[in-house]
N, C-alpha and C. Protein backbone atom coordinates (compact mmCIF):
# COMPACT_ATOMS: atom_id res chain seq x y z
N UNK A 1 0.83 -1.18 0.00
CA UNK A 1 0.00 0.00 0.00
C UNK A 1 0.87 1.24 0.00
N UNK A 2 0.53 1.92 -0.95
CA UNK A 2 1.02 3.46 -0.49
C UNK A 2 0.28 4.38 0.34
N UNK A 3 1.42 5.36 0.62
CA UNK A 3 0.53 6.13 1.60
C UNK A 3 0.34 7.30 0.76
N UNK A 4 -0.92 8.16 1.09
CA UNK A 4 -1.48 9.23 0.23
C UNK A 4 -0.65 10.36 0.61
N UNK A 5 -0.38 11.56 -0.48
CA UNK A 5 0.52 12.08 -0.31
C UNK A 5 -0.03 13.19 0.16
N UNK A 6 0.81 13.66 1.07
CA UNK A 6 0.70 14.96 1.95
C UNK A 6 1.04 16.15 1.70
N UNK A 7 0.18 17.39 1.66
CA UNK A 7 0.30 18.50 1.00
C UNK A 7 0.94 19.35 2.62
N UNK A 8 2.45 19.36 2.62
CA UNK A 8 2.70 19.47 4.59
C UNK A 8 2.55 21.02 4.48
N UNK A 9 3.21 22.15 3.54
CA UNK A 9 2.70 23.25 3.60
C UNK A 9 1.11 24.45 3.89
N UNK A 10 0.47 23.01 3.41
CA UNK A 10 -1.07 23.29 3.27
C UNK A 10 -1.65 23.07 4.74
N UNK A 11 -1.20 21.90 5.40
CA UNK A 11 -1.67 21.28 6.74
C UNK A 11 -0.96 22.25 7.64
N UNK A 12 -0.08 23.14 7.53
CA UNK A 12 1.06 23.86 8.47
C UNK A 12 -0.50 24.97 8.37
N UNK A 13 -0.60 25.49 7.37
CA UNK A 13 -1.35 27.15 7.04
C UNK A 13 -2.40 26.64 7.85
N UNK A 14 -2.91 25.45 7.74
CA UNK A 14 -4.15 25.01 8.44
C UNK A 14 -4.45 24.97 9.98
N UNK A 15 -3.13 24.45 10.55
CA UNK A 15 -3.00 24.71 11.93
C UNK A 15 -2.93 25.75 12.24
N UNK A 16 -1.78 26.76 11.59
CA UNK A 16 -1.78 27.89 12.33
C UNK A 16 -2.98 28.68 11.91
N UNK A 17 -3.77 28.87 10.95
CA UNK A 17 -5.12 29.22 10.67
C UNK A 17 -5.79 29.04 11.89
N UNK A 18 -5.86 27.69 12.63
CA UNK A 18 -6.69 27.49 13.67
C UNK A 18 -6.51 27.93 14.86
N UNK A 19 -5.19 27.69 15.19
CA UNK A 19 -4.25 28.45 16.29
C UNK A 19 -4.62 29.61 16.36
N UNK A 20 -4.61 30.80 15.54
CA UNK A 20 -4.78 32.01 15.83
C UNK A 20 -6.08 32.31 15.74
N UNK A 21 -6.79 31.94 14.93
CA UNK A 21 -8.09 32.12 14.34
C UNK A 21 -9.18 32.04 15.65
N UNK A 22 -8.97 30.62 15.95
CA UNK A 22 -10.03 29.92 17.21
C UNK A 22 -9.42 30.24 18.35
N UNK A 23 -8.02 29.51 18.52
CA UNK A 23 -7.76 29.20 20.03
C UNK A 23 -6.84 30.77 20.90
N UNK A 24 -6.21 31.10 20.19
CA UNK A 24 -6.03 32.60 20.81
C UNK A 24 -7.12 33.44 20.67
N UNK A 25 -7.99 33.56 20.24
CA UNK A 25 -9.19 34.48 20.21
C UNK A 25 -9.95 33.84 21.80
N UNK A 26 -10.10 32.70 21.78
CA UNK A 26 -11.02 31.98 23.00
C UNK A 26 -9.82 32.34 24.25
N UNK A 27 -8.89 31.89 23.98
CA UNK A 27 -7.86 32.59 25.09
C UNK A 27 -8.32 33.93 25.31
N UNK A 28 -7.91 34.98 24.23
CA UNK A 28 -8.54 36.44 25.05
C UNK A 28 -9.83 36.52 25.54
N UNK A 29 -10.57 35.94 25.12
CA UNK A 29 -12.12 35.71 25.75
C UNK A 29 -12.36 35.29 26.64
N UNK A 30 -11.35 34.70 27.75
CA UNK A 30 -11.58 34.06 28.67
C UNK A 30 -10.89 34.86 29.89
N UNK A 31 -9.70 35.74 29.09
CA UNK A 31 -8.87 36.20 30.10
C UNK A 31 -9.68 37.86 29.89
N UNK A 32 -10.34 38.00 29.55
CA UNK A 32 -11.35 39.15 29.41
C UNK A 32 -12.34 38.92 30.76
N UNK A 33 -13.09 37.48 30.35
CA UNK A 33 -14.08 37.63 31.55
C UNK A 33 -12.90 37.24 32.97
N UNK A 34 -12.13 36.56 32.97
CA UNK A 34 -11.27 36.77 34.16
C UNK A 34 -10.86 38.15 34.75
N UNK A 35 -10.97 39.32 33.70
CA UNK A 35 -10.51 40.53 34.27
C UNK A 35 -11.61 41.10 34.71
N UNK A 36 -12.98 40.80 34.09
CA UNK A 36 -13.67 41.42 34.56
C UNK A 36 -14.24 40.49 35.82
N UNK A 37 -14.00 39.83 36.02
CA UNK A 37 -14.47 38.95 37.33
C UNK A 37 -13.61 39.31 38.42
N UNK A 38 -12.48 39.69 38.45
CA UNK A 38 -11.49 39.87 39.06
C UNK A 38 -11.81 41.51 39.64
N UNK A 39 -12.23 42.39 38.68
CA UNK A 39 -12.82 44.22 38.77
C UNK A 39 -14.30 43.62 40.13
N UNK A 40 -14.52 42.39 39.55
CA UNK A 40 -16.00 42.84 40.58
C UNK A 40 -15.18 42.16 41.94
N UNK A 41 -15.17 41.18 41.73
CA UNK A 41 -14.20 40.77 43.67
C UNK A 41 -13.64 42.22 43.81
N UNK A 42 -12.91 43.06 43.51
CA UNK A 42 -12.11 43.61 44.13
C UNK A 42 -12.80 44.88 44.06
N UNK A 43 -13.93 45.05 43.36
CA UNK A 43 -14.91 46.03 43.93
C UNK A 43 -15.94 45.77 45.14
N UNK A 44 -16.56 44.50 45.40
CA UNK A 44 -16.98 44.04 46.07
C UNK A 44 -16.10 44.15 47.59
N UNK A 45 -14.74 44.27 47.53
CA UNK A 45 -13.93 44.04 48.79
C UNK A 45 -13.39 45.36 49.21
N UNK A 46 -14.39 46.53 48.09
CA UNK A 46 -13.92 48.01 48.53
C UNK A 46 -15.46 47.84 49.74
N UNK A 47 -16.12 47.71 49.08
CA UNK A 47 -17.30 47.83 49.49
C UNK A 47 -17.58 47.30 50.95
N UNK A 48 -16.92 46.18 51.04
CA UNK A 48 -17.14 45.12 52.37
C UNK A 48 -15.98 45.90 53.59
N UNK A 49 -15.15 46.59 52.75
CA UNK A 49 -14.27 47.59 53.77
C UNK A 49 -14.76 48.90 53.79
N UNK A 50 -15.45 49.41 53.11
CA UNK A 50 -16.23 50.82 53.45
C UNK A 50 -17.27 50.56 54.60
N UNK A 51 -17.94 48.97 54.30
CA UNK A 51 -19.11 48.93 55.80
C UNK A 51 -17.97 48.44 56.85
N UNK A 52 -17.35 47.93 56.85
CA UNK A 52 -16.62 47.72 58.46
C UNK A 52 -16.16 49.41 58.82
N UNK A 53 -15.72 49.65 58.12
CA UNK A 53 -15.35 51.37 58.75
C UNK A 53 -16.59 51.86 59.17
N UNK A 54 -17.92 51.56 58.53
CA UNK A 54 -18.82 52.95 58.55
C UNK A 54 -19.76 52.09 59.84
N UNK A 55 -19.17 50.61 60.25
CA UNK A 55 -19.75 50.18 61.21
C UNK A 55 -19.19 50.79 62.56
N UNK A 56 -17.48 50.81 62.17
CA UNK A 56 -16.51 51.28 63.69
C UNK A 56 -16.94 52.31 63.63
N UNK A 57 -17.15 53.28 62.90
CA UNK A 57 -17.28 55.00 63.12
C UNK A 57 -18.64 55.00 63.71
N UNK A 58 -19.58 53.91 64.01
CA UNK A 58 -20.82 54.13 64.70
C UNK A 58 -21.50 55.22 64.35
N UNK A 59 -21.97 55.57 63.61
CA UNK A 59 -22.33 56.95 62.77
C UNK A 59 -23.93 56.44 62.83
N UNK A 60 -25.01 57.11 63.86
CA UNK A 60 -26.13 57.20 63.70
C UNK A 60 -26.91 58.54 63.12
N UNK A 61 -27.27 59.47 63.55
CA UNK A 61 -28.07 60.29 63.01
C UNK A 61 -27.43 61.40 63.04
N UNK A 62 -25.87 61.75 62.94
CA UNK A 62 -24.70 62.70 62.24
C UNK A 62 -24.81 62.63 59.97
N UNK A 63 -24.97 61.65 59.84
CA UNK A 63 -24.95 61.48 58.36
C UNK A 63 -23.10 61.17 58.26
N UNK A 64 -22.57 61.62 57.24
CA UNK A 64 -21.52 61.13 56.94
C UNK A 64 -21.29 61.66 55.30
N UNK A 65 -19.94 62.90 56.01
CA UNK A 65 -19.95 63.51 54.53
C UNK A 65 -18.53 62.60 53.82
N UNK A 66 -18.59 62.71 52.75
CA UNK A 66 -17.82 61.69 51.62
C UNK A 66 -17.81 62.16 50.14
N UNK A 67 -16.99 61.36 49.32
CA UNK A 67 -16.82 61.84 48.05
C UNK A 67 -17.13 60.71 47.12
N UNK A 68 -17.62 61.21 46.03
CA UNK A 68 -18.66 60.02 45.46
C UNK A 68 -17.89 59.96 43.64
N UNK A 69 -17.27 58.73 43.55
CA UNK A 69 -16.67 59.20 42.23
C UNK A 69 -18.10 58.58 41.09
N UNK A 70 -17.98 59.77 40.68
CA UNK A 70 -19.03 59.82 39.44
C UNK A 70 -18.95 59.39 37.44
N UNK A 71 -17.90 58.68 37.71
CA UNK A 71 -16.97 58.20 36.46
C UNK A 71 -15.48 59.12 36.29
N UNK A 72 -14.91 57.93 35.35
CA UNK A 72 -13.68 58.71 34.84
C UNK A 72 -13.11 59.33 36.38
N UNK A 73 -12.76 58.80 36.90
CA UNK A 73 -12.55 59.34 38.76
C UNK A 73 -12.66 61.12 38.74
N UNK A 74 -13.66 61.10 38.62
CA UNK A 74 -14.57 62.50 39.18
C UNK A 74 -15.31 62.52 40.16
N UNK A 75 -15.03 63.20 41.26
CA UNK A 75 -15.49 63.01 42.47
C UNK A 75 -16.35 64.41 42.84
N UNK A 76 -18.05 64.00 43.41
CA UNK A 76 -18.41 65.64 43.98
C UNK A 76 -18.55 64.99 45.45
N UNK A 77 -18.27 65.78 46.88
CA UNK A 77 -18.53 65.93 47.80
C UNK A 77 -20.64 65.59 47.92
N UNK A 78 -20.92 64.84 48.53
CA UNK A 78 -22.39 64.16 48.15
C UNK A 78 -21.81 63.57 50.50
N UNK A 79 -23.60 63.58 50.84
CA UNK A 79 -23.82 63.43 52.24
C UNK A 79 -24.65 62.05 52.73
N UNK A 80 -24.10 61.53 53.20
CA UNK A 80 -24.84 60.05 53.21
C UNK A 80 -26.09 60.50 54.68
N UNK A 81 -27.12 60.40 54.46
CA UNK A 81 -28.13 60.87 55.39
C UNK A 81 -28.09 59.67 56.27
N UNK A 82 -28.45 58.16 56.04
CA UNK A 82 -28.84 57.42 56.77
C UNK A 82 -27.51 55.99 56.55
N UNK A 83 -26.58 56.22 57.38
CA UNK A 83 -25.35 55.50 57.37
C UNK A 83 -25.27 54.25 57.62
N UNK A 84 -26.96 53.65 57.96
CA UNK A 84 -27.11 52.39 58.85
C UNK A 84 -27.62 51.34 57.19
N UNK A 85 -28.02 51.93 56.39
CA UNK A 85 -28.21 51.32 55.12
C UNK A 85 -27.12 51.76 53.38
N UNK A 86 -27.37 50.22 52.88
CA UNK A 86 -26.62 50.85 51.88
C UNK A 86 -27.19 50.29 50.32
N UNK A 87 -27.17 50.83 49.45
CA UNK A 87 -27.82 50.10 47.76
C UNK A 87 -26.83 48.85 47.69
N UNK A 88 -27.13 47.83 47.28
CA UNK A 88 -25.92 46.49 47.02
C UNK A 88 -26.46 46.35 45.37
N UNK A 89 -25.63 46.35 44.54
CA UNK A 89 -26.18 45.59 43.48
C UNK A 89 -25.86 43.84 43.10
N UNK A 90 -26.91 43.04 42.96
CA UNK A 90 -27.05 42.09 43.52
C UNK A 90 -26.90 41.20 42.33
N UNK A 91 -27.07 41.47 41.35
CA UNK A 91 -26.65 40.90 40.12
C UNK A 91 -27.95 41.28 39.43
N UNK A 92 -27.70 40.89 37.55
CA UNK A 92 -28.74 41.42 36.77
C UNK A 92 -29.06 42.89 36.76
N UNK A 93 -28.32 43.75 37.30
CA UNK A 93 -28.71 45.20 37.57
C UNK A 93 -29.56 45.66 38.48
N UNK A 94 -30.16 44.55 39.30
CA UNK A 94 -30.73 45.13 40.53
C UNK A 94 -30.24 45.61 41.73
N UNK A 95 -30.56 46.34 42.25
CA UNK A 95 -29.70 47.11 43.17
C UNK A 95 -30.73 46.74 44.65
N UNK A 96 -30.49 46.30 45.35
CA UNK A 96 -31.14 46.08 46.72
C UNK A 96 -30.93 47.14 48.15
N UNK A 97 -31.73 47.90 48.54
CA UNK A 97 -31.28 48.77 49.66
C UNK A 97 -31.40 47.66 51.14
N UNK A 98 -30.12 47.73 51.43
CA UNK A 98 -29.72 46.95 52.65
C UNK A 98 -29.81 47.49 53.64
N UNK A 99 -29.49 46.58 55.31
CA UNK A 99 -29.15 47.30 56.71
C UNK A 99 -27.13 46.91 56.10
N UNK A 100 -26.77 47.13 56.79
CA UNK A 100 -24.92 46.97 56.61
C UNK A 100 -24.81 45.69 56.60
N UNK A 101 -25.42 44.92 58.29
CA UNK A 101 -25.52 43.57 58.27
C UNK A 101 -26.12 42.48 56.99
N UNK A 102 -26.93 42.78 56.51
CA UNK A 102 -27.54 42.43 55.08
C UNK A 102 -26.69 42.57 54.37
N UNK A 103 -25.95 43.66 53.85
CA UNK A 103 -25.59 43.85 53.33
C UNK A 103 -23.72 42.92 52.86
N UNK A 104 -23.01 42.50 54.06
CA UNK A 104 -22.25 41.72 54.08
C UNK A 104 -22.23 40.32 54.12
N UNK A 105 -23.53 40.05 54.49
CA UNK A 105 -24.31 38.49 54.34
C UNK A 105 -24.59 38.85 52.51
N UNK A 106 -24.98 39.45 51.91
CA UNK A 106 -25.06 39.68 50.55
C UNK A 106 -23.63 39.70 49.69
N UNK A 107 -22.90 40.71 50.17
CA UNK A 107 -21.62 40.66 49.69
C UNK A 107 -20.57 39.09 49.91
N UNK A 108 -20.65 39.04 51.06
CA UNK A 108 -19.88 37.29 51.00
C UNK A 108 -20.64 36.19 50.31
N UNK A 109 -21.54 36.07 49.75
CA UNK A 109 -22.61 35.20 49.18
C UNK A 109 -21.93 35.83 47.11
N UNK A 110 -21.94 36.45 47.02
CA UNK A 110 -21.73 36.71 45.92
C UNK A 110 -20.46 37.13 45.61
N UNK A 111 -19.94 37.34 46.30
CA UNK A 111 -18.73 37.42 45.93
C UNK A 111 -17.92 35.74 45.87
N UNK A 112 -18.07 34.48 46.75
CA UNK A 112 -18.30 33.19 46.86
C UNK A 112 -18.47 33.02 45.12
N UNK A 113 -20.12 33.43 44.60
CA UNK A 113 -20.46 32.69 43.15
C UNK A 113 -19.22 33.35 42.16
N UNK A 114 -18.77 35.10 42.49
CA UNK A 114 -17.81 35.44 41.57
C UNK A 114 -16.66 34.50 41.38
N UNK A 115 -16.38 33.92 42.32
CA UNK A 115 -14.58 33.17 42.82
C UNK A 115 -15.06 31.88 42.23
N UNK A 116 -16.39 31.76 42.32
CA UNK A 116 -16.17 29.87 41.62
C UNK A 116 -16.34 30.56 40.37
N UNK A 117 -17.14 30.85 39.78
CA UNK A 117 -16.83 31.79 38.19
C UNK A 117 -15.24 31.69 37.21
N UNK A 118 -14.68 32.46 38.22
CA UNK A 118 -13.38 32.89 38.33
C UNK A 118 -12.67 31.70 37.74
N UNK A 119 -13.09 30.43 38.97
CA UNK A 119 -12.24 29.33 38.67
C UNK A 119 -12.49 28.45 37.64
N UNK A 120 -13.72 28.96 36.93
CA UNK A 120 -14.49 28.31 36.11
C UNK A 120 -13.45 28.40 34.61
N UNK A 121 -13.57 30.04 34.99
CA UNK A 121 -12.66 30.16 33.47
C UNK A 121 -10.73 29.98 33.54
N UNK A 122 -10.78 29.98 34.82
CA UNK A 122 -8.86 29.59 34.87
C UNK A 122 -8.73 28.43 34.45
N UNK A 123 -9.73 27.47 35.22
CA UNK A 123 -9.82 25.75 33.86
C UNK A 123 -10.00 26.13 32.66
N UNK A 124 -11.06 27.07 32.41
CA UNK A 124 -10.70 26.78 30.69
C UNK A 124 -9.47 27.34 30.42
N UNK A 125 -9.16 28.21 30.66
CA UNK A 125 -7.67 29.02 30.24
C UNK A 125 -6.58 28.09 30.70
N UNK A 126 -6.68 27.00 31.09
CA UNK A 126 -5.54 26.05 31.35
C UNK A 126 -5.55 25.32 30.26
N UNK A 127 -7.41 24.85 29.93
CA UNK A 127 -7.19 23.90 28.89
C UNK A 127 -6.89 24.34 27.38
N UNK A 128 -7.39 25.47 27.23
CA UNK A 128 -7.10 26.11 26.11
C UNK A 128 -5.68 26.20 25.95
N UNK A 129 -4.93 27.11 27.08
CA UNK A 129 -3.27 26.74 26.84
C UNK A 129 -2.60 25.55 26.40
N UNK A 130 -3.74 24.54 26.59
CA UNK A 130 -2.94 23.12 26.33
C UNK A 130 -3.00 22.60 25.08
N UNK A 131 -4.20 23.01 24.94
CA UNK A 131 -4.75 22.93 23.26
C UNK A 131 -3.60 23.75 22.28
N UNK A 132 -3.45 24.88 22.66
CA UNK A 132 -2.25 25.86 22.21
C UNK A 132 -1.25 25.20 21.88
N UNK A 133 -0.62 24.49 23.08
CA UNK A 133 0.51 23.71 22.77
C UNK A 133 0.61 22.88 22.04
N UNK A 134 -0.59 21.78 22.11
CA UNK A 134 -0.42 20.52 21.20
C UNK A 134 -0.86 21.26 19.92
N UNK A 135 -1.21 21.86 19.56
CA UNK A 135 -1.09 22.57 18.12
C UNK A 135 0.13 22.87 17.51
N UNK A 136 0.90 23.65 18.71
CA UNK A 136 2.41 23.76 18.43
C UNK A 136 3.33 22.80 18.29
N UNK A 137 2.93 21.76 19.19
CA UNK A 137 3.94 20.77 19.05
C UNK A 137 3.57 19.56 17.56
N UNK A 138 2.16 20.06 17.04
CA UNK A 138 2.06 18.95 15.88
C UNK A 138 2.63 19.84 14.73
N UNK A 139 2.35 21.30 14.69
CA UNK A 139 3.05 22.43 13.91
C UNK A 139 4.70 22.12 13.55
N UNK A 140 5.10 21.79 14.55
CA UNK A 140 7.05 21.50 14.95
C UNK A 140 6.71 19.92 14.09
N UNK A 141 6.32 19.68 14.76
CA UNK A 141 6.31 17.81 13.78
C UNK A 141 5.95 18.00 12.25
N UNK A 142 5.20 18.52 12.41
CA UNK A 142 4.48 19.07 10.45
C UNK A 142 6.09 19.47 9.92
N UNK A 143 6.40 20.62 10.48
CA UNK A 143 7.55 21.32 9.55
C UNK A 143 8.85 20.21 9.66
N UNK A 144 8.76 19.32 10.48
CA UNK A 144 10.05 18.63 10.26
C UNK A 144 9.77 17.63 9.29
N UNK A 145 8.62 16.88 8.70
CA UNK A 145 8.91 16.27 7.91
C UNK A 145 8.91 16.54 6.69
């Protein structure tokens, strides 16, 4: 029997076609939602340290003046009237008005689903890297024969 003949230039364009095409594109897609999963934990853990302060400062019916960044870090001086509650946004764009206590029973609960999330896509971004490789390493075998 012969063996059918191999077009190895054609099968090389083909891999790396796929390589860049599919599997580095799904790579940035993954390390995208990792960054943005990563922005909410670590917004979430501003938040869970603004209520422990605004719990020690015991702040009842004084209010609590502060600076409120309003995008693009633009900040106006803005007065928190009632210091014992706070808006949480809870996912889907709903925003829930809390007591503080609620409010950290809310924040550790979701911040929990962010971190398994998180780990959700570091497996894929492991497996994808691997996929990466064995592409490369059949790429290296292609060009040597």
């Amino acid at each position: 029997m012969t063996q059918p003949e191999i077009n190895i230039p054609q099968k090389v364009l083909k891999y790396e076609t796929f390589l860049n095409d599919v599997l580095k594109e799904q790579l940035k897609k993954i390390h995208h939602k990792l960054d943005y999963l990563t922005t909410e934990v670590a917004e979430y853990n501003q938040v869970k340290q603004f209520i422990d302060t605004m719990k020690k400062a015991n702040l009842q019916d004084d209010g609590l003046k502060t600076q409120v960044d309003i995008g693009c870090s633009f900040f106006i001086e803005s007065k928190i009237e009632d210091p014992c509650r706070i808006n949480i946004n809870v996912g889907c764009g709903i925003w829930v008005d809390l007591s503080l206590e609620e409010a950290i029973f809310v924040i550790n609960k979701r911040m929990r689903y962010l971190e398994s999330q998180m780990a959700i896509y570091e497996d894929q971004s492991s497996t994808t890297k691997a996929h990466i490789k064995m592409v490369l390493l059949g790429l290296a075998e292609l060009q040597k024969m």
